[in-house]
C-alpha atoms as a PDB file:
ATOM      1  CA  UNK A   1      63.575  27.199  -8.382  1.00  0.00           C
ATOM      2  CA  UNK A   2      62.380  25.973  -4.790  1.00  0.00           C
ATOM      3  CA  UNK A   3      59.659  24.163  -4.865  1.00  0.00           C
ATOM      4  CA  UNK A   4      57.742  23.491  -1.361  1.00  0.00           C
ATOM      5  CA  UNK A   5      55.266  21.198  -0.442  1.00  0.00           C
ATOM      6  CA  UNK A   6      52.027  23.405   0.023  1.00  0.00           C
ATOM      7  CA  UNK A   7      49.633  22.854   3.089  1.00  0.00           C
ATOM      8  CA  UNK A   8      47.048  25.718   4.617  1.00  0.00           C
ATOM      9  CA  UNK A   9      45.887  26.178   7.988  1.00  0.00           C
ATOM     10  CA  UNK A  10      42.016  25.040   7.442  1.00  0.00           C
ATOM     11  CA  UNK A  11      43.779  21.568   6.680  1.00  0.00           C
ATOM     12  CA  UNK A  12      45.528  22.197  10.058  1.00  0.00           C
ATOM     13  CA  UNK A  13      42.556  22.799  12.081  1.00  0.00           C
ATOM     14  CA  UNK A  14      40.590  19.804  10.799  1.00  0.00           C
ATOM     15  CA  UNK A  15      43.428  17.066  11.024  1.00  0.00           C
ATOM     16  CA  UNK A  16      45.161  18.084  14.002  1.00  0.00           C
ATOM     17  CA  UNK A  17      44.113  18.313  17.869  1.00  0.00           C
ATOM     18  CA  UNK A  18      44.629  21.728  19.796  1.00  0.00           C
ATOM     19  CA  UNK A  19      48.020  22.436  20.854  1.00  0.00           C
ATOM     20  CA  UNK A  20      49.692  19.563  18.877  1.00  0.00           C
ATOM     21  CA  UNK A  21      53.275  20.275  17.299  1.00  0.00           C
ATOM     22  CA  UNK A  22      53.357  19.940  13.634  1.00  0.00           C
ATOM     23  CA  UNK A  23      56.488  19.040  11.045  1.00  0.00           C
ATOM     24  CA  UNK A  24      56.818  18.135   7.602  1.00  0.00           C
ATOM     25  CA  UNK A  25      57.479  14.428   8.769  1.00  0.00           C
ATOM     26  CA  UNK A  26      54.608  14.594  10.442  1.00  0.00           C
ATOM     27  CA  UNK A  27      52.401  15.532   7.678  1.00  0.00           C
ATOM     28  CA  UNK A  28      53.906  13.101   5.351  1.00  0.00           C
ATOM     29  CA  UNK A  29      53.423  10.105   8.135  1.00  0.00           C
ATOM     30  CA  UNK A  30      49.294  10.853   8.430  1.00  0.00           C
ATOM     31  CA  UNK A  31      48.916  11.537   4.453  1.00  0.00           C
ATOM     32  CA  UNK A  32      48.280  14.905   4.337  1.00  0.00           C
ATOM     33  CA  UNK A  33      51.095  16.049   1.393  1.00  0.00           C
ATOM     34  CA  UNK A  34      52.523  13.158  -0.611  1.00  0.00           C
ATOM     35  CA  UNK A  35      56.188  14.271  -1.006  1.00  0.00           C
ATOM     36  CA  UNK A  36      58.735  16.598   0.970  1.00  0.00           C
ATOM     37  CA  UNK A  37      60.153  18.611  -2.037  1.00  0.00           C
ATOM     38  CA  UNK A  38      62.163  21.025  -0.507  1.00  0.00           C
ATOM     39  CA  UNK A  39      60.569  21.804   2.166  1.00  0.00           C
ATOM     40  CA  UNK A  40      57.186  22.920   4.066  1.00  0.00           C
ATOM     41  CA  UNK A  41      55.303  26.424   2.926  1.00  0.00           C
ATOM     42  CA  UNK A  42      52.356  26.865   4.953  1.00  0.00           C
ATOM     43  CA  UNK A  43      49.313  29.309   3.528  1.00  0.00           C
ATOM     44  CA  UNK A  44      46.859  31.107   5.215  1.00  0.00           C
ATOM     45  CA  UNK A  45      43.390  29.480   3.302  1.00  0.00           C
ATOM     46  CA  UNK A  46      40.920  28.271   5.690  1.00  0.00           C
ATOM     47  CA  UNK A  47      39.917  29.013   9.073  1.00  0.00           C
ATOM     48  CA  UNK A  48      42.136  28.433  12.372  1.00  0.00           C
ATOM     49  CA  UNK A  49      40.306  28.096  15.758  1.00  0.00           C
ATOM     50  CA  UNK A  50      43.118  25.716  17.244  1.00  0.00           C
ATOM     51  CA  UNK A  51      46.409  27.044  18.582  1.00  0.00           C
ATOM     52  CA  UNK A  52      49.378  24.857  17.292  1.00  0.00           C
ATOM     53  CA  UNK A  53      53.434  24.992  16.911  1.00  0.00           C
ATOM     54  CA  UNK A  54      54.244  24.675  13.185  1.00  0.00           C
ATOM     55  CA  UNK A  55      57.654  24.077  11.950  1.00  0.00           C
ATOM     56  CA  UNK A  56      57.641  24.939   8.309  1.00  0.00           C
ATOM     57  CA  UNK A  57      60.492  26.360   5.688  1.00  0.00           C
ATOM     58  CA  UNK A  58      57.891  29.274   4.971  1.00  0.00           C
ATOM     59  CA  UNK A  59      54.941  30.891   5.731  1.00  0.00           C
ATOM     60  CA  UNK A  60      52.577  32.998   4.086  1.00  0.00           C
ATOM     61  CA  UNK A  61      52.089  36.954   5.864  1.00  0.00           C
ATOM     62  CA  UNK A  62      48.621  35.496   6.081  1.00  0.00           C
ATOM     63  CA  UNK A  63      49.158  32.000   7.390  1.00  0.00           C
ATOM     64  CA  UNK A  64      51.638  33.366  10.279  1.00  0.00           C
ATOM     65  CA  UNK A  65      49.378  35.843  11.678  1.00  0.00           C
ATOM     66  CA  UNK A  66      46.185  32.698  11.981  1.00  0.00           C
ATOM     67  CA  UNK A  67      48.794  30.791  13.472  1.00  0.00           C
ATOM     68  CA  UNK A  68      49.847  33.685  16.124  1.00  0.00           C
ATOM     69  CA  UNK A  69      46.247  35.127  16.482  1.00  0.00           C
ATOM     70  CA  UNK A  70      45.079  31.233  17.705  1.00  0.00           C
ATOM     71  CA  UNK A  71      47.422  31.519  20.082  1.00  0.00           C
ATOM     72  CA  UNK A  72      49.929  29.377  18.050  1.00  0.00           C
ATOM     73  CA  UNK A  73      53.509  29.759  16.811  1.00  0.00           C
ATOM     74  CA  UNK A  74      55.040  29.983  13.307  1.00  0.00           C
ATOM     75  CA  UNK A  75      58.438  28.673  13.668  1.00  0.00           C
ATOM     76  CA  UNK A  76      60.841  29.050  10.198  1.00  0.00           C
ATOM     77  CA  UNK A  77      63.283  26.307  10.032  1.00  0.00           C
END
């Protein structure tokens, strides 16, 4: 089984500044998951008012269309 380190975009929109670039290294550097697994999944819980790139391994149907509505985008690795 794959098992992905889980973040959603409400976390997103509180830790990070509008149009910042964010990575699984980068979200193990400021705290926000504890361990890399294999690899990012990003879920669509939460709000998004903040237009960011996210590099993730996955994305929820959900979490992709925040990211793009924000003017953001959901790039799969």
């Amino acid at each position: 089984a794959t098992h992905y380190a889980i973040v959603n975009v409400g976390t997103l929109n509180a830790r990070y500044e509008d149009g910042a670039t964010v990575t699984l290294e980068d979200l193990l550097a400021k705290g926000i998951i504890k361990k890399s697994l294999d690899g990012l999944k990003v879920l669509g819980n939460g709000e998004l008012t903040k237009s960011f790139t996210v590099k993730a391994a996955k994305f929820s149907a959900t979490a992709a269309q925040k990211i793009e509505a924000a003017g953001g985008k959901a790039e799969v690795l």
